[in-house]
PDB file of N, CA and C in Angstrom:
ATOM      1  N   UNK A   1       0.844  -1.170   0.000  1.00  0.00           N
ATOM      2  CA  UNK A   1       0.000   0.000   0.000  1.00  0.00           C
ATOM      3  C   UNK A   1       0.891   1.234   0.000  1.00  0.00           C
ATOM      4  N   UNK A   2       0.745   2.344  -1.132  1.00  0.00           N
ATOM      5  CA  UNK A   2       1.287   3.636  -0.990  1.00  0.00           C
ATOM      6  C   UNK A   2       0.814   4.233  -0.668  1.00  0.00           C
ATOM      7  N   UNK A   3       0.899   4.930   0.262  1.00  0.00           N
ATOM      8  CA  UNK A   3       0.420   6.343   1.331  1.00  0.00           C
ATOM      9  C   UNK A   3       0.909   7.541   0.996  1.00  0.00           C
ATOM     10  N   UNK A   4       2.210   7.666   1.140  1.00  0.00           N
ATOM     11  CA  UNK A   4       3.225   8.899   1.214  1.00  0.00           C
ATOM     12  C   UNK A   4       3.585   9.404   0.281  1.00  0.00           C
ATOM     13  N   UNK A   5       2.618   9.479  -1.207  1.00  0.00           N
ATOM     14  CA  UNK A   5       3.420   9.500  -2.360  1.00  0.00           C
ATOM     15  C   UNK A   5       3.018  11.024  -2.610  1.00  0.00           C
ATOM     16  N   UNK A   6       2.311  11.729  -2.073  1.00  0.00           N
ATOM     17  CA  UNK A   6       1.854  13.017  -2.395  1.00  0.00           C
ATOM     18  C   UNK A   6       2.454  14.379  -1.725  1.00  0.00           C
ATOM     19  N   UNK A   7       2.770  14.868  -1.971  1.00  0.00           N
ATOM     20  CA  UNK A   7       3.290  16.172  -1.288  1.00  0.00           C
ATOM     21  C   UNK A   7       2.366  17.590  -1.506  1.00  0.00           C
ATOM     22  N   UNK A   8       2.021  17.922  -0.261  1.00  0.00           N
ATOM     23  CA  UNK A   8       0.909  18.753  -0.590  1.00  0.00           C
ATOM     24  C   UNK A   8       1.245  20.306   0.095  1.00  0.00           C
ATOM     25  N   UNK A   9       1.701  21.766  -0.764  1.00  0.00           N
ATOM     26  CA  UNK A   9       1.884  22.540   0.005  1.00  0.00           C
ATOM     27  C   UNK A   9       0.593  23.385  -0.315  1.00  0.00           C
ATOM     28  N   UNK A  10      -0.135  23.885   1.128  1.00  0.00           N
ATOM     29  CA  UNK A  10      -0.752  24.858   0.690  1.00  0.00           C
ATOM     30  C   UNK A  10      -0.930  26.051   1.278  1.00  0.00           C
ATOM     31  N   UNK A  11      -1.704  26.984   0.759  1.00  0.00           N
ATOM     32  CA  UNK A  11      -1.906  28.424   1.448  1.00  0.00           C
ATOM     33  C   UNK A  11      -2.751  29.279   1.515  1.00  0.00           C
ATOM     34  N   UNK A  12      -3.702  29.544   2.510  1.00  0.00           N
ATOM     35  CA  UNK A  12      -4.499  30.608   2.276  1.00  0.00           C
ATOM     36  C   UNK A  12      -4.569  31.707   1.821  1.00  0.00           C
ATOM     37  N   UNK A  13      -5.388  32.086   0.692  1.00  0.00           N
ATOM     38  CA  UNK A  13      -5.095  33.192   0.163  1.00  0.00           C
ATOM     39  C   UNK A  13      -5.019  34.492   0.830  1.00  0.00           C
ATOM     40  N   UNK A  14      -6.110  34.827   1.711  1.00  0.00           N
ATOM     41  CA  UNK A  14      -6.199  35.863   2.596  1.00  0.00           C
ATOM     42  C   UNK A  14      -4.740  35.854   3.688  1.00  0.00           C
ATOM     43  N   UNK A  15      -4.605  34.575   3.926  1.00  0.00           N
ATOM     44  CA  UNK A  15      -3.868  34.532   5.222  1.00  0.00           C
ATOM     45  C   UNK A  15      -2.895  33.870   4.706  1.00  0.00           C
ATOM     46  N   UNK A  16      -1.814  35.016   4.220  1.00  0.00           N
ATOM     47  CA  UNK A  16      -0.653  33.686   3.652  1.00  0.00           C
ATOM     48  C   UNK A  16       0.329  33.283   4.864  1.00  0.00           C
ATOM     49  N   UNK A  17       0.632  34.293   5.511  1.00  0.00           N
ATOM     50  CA  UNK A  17       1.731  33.805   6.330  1.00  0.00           C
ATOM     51  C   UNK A  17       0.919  32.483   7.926  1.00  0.00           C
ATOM     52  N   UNK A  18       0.230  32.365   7.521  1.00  0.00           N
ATOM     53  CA  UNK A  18      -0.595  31.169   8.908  1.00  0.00           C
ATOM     54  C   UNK A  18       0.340  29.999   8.216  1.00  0.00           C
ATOM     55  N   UNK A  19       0.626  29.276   8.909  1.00  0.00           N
ATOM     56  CA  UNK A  19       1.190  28.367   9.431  1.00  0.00           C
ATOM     57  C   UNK A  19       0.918  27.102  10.246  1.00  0.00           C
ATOM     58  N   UNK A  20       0.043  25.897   9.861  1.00  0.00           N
ATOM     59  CA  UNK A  20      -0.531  25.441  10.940  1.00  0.00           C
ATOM     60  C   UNK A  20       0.144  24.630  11.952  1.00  0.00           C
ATOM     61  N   UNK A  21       1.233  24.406  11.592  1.00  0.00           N
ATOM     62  CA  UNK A  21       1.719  23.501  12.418  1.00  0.00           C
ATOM     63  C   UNK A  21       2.736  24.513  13.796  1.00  0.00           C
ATOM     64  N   UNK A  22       2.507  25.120  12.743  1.00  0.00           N
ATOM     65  CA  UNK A  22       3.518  26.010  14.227  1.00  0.00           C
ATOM     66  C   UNK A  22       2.376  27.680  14.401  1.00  0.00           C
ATOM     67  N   UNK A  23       1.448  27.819  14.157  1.00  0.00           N
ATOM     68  CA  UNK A  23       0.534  28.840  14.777  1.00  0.00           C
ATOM     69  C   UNK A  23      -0.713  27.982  15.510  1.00  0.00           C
ATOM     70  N   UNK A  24      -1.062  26.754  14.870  1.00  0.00           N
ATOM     71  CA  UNK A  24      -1.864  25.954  15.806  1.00  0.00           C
ATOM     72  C   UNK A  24      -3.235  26.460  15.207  1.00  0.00           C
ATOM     73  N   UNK A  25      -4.900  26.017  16.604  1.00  0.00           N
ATOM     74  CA  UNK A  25      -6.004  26.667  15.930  1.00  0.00           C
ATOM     75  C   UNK A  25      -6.381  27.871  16.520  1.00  0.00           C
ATOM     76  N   UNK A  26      -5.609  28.221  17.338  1.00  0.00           N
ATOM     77  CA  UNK A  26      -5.902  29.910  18.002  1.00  0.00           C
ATOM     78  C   UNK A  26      -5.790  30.813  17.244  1.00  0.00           C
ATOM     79  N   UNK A  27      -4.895  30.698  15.733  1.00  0.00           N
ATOM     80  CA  UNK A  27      -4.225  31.653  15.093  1.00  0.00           C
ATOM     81  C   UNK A  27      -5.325  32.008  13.833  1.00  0.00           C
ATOM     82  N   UNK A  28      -6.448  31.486  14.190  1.00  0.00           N
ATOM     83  CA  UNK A  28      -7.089  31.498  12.453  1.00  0.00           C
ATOM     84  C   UNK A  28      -7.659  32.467  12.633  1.00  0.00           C
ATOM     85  N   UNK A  29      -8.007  33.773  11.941  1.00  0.00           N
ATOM     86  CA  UNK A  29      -8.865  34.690  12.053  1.00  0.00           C
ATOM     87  C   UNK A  29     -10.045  34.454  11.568  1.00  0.00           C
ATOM     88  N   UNK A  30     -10.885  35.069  12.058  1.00  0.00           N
ATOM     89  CA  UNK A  30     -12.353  35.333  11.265  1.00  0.00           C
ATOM     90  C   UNK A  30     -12.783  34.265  11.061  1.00  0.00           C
ATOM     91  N   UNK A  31     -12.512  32.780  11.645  1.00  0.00           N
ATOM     92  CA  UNK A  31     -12.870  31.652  11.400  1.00  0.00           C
ATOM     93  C   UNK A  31     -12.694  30.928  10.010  1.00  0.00           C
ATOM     94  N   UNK A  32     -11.799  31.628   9.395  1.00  0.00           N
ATOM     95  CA  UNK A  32     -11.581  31.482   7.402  1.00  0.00           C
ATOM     96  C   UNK A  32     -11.594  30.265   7.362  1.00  0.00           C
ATOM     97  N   UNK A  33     -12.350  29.205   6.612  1.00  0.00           N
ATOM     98  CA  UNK A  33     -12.716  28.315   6.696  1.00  0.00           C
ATOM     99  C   UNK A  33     -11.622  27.659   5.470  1.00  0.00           C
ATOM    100  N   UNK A  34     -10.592  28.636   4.635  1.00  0.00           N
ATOM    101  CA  UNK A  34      -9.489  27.783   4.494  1.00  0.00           C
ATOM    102  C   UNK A  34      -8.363  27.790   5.294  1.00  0.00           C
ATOM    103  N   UNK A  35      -8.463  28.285   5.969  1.00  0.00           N
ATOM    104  CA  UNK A  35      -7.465  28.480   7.219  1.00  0.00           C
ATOM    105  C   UNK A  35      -7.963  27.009   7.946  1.00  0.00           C
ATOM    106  N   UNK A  36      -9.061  26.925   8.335  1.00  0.00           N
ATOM    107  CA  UNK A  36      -9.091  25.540   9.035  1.00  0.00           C
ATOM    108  C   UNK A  36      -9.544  24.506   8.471  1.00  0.00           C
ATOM    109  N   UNK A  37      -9.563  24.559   6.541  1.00  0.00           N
ATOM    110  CA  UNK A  37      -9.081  23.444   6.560  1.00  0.00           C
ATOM    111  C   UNK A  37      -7.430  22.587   6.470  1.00  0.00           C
ATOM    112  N   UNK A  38      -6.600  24.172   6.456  1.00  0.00           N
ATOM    113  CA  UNK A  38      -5.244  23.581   6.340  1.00  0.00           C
ATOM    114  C   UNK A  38      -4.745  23.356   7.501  1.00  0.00           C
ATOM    115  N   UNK A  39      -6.036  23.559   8.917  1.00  0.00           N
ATOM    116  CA  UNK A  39      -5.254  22.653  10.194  1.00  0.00           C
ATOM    117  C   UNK A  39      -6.130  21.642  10.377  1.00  0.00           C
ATOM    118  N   UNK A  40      -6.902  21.289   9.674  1.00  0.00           N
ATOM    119  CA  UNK A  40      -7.365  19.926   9.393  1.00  0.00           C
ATOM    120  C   UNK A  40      -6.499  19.055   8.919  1.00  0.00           C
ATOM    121  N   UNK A  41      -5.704  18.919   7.705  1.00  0.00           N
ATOM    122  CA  UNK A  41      -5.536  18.515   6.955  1.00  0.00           C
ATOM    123  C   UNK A  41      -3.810  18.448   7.472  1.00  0.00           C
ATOM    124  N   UNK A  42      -3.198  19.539   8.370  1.00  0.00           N
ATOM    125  CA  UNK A  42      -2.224  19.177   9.452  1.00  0.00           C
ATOM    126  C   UNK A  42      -2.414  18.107  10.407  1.00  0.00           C
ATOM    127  N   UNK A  43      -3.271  18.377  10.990  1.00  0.00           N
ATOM    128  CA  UNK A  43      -3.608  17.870  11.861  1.00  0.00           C
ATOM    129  C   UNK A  43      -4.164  15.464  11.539  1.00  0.00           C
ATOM    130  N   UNK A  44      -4.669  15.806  10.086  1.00  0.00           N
ATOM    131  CA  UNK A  44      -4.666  14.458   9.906  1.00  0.00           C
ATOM    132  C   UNK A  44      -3.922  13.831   9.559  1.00  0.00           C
ATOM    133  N   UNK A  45      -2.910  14.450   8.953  1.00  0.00           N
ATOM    134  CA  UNK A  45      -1.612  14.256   8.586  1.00  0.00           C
ATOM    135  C   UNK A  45      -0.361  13.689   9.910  1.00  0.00           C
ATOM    136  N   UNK A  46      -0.572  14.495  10.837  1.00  0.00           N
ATOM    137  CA  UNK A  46      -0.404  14.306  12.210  1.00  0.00           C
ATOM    138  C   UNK A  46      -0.565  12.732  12.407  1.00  0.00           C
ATOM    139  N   UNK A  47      -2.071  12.577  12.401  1.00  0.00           N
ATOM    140  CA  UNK A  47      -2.385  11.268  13.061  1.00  0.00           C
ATOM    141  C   UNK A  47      -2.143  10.156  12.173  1.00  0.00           C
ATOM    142  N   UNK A  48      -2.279  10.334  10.934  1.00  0.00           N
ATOM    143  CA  UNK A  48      -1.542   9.191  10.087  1.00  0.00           C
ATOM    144  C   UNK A  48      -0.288   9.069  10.364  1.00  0.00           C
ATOM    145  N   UNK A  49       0.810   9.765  10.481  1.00  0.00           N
ATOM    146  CA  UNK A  49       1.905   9.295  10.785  1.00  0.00           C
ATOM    147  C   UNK A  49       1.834   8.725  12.328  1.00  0.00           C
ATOM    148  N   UNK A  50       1.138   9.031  13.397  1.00  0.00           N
ATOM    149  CA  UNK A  50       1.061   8.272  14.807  1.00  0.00           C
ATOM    150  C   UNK A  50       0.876   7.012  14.463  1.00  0.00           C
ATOM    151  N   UNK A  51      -0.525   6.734  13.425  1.00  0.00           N
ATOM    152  CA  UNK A  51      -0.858   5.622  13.509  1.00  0.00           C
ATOM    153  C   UNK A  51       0.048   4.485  12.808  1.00  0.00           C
ATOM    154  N   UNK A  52       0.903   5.227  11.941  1.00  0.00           N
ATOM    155  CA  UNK A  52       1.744   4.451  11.175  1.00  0.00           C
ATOM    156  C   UNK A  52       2.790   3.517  11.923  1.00  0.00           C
ATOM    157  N   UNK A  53       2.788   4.908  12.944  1.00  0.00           N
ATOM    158  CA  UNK A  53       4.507   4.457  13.822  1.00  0.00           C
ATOM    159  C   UNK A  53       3.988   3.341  14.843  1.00  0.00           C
ATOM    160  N   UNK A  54       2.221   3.564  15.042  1.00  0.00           N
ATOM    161  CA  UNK A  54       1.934   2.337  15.991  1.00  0.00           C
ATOM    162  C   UNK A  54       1.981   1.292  15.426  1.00  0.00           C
ATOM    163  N   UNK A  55       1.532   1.167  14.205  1.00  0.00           N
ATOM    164  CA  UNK A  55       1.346  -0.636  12.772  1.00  0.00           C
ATOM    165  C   UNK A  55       3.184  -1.078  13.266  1.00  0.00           C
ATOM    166  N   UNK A  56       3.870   0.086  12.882  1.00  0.00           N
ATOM    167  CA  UNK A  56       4.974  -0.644  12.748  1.00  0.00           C
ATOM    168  C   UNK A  56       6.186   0.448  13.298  1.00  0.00           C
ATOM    169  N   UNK A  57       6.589   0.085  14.497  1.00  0.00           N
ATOM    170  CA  UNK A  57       7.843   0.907  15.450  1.00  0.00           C
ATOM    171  C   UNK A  57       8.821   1.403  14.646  1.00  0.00           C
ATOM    172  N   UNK A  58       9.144   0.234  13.940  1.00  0.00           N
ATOM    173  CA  UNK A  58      10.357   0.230  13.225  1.00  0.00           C
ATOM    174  C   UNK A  58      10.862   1.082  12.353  1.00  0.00           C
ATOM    175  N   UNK A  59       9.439   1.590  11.725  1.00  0.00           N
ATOM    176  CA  UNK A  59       9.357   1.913  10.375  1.00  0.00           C
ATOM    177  C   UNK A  59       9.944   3.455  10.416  1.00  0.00           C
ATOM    178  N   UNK A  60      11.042   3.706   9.555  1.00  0.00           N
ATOM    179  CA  UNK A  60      11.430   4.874   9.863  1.00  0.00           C
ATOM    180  C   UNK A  60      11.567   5.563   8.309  1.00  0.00           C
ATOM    181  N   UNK A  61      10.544   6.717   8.180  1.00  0.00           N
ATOM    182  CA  UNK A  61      10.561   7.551   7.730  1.00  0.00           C
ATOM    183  C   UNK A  61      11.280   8.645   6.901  1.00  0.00           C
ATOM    184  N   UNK A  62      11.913   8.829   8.030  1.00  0.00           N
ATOM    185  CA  UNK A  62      12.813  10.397   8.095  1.00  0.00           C
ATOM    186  C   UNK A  62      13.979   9.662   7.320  1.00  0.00           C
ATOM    187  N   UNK A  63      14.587   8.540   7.219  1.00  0.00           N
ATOM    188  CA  UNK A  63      15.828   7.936   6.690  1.00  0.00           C
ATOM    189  C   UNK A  63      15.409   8.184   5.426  1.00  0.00           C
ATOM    190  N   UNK A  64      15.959   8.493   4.343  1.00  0.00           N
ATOM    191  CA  UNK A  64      16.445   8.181   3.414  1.00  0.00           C
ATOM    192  C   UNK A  64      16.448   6.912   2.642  1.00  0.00           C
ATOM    193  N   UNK A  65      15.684   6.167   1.619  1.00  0.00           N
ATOM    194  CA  UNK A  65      15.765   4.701   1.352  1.00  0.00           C
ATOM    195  C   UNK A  65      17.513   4.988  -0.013  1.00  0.00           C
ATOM    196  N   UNK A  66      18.127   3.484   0.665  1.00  0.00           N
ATOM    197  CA  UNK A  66      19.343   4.103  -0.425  1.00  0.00           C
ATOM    198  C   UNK A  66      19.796   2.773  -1.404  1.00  0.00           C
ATOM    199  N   UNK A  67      19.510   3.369  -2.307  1.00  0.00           N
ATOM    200  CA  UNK A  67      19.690   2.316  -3.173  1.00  0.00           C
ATOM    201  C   UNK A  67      21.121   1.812  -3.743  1.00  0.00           C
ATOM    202  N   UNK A  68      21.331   0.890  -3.808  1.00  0.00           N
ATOM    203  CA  UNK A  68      22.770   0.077  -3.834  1.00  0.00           C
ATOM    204  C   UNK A  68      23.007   0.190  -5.062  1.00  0.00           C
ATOM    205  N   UNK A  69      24.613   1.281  -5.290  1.00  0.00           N
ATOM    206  CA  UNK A  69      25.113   1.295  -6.542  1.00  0.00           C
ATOM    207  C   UNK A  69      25.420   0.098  -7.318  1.00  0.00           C
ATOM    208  N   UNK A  70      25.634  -0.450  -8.650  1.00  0.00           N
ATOM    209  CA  UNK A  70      25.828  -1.715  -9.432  1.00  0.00           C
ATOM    210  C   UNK A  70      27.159  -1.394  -9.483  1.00  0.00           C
ATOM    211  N   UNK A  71      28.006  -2.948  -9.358  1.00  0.00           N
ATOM    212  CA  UNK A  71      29.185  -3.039  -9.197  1.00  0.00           C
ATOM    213  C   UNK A  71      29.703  -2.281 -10.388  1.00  0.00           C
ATOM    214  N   UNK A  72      29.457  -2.683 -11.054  1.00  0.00           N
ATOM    215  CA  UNK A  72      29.941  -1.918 -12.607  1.00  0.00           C
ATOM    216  C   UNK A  72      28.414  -0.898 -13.469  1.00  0.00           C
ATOM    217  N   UNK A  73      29.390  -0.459 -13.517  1.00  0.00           N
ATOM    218  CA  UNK A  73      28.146   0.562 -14.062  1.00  0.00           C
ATOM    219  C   UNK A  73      27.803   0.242 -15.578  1.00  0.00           C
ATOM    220  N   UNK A  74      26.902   0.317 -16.010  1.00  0.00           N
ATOM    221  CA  UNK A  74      26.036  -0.267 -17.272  1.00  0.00           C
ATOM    222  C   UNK A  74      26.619   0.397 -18.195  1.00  0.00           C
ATOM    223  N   UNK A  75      26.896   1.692 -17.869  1.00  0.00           N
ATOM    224  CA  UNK A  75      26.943   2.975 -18.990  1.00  0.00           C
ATOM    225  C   UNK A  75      28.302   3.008 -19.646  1.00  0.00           C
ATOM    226  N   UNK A  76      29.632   2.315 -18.509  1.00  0.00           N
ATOM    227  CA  UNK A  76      30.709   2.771 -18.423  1.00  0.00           C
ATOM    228  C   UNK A  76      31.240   1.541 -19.404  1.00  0.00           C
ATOM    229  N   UNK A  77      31.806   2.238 -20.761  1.00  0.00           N
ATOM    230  CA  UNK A  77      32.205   1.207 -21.931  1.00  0.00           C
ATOM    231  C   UNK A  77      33.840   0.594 -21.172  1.00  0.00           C
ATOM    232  N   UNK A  78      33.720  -0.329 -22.081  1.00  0.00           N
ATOM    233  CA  UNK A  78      35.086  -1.259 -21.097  1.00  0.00           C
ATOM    234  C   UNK A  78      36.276  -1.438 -22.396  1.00  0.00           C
ATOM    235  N   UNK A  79      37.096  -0.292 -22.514  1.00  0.00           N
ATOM    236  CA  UNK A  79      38.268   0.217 -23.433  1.00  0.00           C
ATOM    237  C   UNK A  79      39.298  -1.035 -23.224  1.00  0.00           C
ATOM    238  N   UNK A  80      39.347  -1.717 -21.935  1.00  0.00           N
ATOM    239  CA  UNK A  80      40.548  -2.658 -22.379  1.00  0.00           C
ATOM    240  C   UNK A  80      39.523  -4.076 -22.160  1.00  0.00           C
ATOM    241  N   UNK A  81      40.094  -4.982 -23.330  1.00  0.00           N
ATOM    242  CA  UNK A  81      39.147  -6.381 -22.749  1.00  0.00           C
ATOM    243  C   UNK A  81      40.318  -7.619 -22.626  1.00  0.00           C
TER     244      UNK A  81
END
């Protein structure tokens, strides 16, 4: 199953500089209802990764997956035989 394949930045038009993860839901003015849905949408984001880390401890994220160079490279013509 792929989950993580989307990267989503967004921004209120009225309110560009809000921030939800670091202004929280105190910060929304006027109740702008795209303002809270981008701490919705923090915020579920939030709990999918909790729930992820509960399925599986192990599972780490933040690393880097690194893929193992080929002993010889495909590309690299071979001048002496």
């Amino acid at each position: 199953m792929k989950i993580r394949a989307r990267k989503f930045e967004g921004r209120c038009a009225r309110h560009k500089r809000y921030n939800p993860s670091v202004d929280g839901f105190g910060a929304i003015r006027g109740a702008c209802p795209r303002c809270i849905l981008l701490f919705e949408i923090c915020e579920a984001s939030l709990r999918l990764n909790k729930l992820i880390r509960s399925f599986d401890p192990k599972y780490d994220d933040l690393r880097r997956r690194v893929e193992k160079a080929p002993a010889v490279d495909p590309r690299q013509m071979r001048l002496i035989d």
